[in-house]
Protein backbone atom coordinates (compact mmCIF):
# COMPACT_ATOMS: atom_id res chain seq x y z
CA UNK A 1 0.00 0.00 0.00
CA UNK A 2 1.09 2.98 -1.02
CA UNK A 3 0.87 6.12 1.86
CA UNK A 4 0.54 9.94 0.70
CA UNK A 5 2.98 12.25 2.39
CA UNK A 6 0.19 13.23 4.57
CA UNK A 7 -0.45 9.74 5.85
CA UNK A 8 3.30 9.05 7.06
CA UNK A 9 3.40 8.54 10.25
CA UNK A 10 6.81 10.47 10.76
CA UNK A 11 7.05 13.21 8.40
CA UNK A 12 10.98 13.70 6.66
CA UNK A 13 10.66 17.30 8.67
CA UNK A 14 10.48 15.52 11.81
CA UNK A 15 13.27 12.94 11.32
CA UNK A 16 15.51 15.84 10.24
CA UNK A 17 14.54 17.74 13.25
CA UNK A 18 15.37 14.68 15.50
CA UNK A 19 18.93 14.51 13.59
CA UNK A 20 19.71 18.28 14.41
CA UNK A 21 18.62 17.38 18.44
CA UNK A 22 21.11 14.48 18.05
CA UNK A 23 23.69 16.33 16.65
CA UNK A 24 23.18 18.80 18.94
CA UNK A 25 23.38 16.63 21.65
CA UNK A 26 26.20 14.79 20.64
CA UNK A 27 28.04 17.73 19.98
CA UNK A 28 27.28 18.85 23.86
CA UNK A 29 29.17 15.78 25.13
CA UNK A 30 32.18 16.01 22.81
CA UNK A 31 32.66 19.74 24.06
CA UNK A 32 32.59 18.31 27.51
CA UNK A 33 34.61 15.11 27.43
CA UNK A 34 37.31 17.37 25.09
CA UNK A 35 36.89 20.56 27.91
CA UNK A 36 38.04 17.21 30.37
CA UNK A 37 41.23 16.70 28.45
CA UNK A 38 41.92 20.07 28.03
CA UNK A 39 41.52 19.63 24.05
CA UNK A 40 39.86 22.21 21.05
CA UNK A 41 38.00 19.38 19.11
CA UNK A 42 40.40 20.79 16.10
CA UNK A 43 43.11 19.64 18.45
CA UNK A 44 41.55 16.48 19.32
CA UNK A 45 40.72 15.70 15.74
CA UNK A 46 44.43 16.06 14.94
CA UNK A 47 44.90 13.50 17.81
CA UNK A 48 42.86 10.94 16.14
CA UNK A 49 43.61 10.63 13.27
CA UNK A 50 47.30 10.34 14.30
CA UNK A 51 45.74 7.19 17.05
CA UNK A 52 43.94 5.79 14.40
CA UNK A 53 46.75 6.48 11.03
CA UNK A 54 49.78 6.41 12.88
CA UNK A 55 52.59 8.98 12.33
CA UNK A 56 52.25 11.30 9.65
CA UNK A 57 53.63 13.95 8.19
CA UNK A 58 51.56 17.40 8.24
CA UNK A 59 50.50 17.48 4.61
CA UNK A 60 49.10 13.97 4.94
CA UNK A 61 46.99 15.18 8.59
CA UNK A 62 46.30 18.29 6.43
CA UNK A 63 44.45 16.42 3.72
CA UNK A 64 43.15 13.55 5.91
CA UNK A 65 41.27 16.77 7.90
CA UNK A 66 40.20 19.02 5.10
CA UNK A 67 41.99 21.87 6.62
CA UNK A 68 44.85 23.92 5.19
CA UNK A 69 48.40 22.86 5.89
CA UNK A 70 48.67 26.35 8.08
CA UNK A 71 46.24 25.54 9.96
CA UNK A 72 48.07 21.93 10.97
CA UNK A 73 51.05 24.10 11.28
CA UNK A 74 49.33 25.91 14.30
CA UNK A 75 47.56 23.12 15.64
CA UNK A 76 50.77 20.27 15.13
CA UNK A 77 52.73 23.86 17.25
CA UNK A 78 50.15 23.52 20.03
CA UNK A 79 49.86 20.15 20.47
CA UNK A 80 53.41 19.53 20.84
CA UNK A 81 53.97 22.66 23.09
CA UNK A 82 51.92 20.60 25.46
CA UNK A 83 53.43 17.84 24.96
CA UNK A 84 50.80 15.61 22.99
CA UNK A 85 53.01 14.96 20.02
CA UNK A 86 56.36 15.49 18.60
CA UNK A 87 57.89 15.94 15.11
CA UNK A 88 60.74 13.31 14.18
CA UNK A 89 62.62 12.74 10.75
CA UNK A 90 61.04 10.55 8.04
CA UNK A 91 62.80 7.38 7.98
CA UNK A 92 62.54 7.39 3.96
CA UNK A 93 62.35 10.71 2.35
CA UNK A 94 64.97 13.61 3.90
CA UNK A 95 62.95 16.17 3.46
CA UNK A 96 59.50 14.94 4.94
CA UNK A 97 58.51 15.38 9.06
CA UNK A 98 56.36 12.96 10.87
CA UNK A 99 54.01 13.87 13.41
CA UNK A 100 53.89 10.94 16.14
CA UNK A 101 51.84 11.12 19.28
CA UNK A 102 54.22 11.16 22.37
CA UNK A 103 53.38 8.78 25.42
CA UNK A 104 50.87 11.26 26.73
CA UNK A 105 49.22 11.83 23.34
CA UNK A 106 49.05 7.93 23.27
CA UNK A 107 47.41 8.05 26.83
CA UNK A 108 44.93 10.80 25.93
CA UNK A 109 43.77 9.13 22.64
CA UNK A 110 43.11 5.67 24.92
CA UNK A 111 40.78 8.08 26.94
CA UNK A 112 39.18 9.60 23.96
CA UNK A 113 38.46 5.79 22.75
CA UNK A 114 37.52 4.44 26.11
CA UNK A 115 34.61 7.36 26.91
CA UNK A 116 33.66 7.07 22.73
CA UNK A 117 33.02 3.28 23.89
CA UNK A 118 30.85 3.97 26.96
CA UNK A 119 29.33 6.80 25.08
CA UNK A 120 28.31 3.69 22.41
CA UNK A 121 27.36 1.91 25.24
CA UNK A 122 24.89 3.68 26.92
CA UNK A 123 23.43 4.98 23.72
CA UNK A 124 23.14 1.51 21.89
CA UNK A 125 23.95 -1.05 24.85
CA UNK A 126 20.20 -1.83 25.24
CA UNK A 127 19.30 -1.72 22.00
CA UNK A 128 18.26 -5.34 20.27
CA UNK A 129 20.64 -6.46 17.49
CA UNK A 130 18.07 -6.26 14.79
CA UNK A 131 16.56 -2.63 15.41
CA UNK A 132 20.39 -1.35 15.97
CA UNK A 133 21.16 -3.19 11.97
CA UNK A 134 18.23 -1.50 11.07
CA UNK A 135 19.21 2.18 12.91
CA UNK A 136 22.84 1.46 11.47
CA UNK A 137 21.27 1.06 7.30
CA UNK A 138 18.69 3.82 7.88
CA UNK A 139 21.75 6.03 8.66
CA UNK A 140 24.05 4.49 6.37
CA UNK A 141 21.57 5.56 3.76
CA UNK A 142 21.13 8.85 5.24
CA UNK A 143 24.67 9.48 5.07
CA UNK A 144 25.20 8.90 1.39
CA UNK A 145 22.76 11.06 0.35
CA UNK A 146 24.05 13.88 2.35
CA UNK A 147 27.05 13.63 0.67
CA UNK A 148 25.63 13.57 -2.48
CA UNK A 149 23.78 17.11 -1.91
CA UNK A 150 27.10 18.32 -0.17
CA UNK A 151 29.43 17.23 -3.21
CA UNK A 152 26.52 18.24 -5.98
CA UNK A 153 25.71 21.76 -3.68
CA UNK A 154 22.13 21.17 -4.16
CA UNK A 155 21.98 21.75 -0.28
């Protein structure tokens, strides 16, 4: 059977709506668990993607976070300032710097992972396998058509 737009029982208005309160929300507890480490979530994105990559050299971190290589400059300056990471030679090309987390870059990023993974948990930790697969493709979906009107700018 075939519904009209006025017969939905969820309108698309209303599931947007719900994604900007999640959003919103999630965005709430990042601030907070990165105000806890003492982190800008620029800062903490840099972290990341170094836990996640491995050392790198800035123009890699610069492309892997869509920002401009002066802006890794500043943020690669801070974070090693406070001791979070440190610049060493590449092993293979002279001229190329890596950017490796120290030991208490290492230790913050297994904090950031540990509190995403109870964050996980008490969003999803009661929720049944199937209606989590189906929350997980819904979004999925989602997703790739946000891109789409992102990359086409038909947002």
């Amino acid at each position: 059977m075939n519904r009209t737009h006025s017969e939905v029982a969820v309108s698309s208005g209303q599931a947007l709506g719900r994604l900007f309160a999640l959003s919103e929300l999630i965005q709430q507890d990042e601030a907070a668990g990165m105000a806890r480490l003492k982190l800008s979530r620029a800062r903490a994105a840099v972290l990341w993607e170094l836990h996640h990559q491995g050392p790198l050299t800035q123009r890699r971190l610069s492309d892997a976070l869509n920002v401009t290589p002066r802006n890794i400059t500043g943020l690669v300056d801070a974070l090693e300032l406070d001791g979070f990471v440190v610049r060493t030679k590449h092993p293979t090309d002279r001229r190329a710097i890596l950017v490796r987390l120290t030991g208490h870059g290492a230790e913050t990023t297994k904090k950031m992972a540990e509190g995403a993974g109870r964050f996980a948990d008490q969003l999803f930790g009661s929720v049944p396998a199937d209606e989590l697969e189906a929350f997980v493709r819904t979004l999925d979906g989602v997703i790739e058509r946000l891109r789409h009107v992102v990359e086409s700018g038909d947002g």
